[in-house]
Protein backbone atom coordinates (compact mmCIF):
# COMPACT_ATOMS: atom_id res chain seq x y z
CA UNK A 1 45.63 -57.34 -40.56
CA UNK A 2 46.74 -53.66 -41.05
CA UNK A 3 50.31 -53.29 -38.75
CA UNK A 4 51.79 -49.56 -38.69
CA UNK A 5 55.95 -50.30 -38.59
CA UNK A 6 57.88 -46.95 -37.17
CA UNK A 7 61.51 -47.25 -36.86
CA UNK A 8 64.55 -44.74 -35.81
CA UNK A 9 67.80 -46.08 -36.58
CA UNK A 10 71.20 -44.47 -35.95
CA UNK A 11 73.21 -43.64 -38.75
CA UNK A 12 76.01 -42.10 -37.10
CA UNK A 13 78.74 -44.89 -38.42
CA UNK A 14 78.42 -46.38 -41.98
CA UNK A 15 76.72 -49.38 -40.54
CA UNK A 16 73.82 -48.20 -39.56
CA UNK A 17 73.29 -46.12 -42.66
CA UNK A 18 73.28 -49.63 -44.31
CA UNK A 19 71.14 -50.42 -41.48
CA UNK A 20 68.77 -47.94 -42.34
CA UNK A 21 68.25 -48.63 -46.40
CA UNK A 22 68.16 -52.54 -45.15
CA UNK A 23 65.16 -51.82 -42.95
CA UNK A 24 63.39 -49.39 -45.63
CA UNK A 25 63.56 -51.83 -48.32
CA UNK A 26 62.23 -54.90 -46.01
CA UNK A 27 59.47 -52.54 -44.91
CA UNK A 28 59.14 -51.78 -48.66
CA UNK A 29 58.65 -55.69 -49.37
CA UNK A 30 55.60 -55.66 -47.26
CA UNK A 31 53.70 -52.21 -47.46
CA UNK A 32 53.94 -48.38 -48.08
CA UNK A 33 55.97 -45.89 -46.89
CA UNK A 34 53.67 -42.87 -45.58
CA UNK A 35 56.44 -41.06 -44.14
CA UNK A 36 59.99 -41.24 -43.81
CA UNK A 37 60.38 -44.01 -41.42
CA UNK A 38 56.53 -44.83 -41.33
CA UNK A 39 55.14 -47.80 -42.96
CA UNK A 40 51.47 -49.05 -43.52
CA UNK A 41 51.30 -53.01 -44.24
CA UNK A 42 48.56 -55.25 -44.86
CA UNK A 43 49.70 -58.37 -44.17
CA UNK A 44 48.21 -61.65 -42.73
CA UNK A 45 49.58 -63.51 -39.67
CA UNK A 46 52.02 -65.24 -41.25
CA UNK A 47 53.41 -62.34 -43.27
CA UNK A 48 53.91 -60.36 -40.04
CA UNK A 49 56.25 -62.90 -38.49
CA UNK A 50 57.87 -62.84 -41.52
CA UNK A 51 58.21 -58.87 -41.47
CA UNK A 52 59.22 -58.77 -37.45
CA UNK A 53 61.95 -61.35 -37.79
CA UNK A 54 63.46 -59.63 -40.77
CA UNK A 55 63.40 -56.16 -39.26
CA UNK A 56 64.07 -57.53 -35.47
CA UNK A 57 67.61 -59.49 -36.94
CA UNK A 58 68.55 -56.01 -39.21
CA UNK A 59 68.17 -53.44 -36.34
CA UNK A 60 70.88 -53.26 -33.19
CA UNK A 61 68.60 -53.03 -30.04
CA UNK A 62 71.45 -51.10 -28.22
CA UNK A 63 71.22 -48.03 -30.73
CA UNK A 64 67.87 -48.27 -32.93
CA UNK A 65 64.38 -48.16 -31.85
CA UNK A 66 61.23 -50.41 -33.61
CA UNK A 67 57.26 -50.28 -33.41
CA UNK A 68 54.73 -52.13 -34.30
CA UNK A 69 51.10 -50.71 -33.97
CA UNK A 70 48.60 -53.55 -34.97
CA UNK A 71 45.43 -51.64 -36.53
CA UNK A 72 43.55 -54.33 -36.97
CA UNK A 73 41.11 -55.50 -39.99
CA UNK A 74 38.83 -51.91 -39.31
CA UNK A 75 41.56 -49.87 -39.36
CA UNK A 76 39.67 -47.59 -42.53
CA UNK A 77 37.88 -45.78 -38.85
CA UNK A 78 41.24 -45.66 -37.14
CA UNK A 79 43.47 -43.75 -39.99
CA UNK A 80 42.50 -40.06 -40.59
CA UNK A 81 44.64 -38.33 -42.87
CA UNK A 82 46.02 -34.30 -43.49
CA UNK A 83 47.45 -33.00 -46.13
CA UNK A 84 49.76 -33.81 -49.33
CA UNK A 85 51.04 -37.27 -50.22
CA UNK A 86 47.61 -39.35 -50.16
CA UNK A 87 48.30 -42.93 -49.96
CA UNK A 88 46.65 -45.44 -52.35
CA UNK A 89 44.02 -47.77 -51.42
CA UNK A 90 45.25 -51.23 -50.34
CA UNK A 91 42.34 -52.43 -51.21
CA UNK A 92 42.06 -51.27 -54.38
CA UNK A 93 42.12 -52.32 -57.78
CA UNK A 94 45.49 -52.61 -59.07
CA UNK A 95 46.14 -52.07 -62.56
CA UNK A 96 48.95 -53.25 -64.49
């Protein structure tokens, strides 16, 4: 499945700045970043319960905000992209 993550958190104090680079590296454990607090993961079901009970234990509910937009498996019709930063193909070959 193909899940969109989106996340605000506040950095106001120190702990939400480590807050914030917590939450970016999880989402980097599981996709790519596509903007600044935009993530595109392919993951399958078990993955994303993984990935939601990380980021849903790192973010405080009372100050930070958290999405999840599920794009399903024919998401390729559903993402239309503008402009600089191209992201790679997921499903790609990946060469090492």
């Amino acid at each position: 499945m193909y899940i969109l993550v989106t996340y605000d958190v506040s950095t106001v104090t120190p702990e939400g700045q480590r807050r914030l680079r917590r939450v970016a590296k999880t989402c980097l454990n599981f996709g790519q970043r596509v903007q600044n607090s935009v993530f595109e993961c392919k993951v399958d079901p078990a993955q994303f319960v993984q990935l939601k009970h990380e980021l849903t234990t790192l973010v405080d509910p009372e100050t930070d905000s958290l999405r999840f937009y599920h794009l399903g498996n024919n998401w390729h019709h559903r993402v239309e992209h503008y402009g600089a930063k191209k992201g790679y193909d997921i499903d790609g070959y990946l060469g090492v």
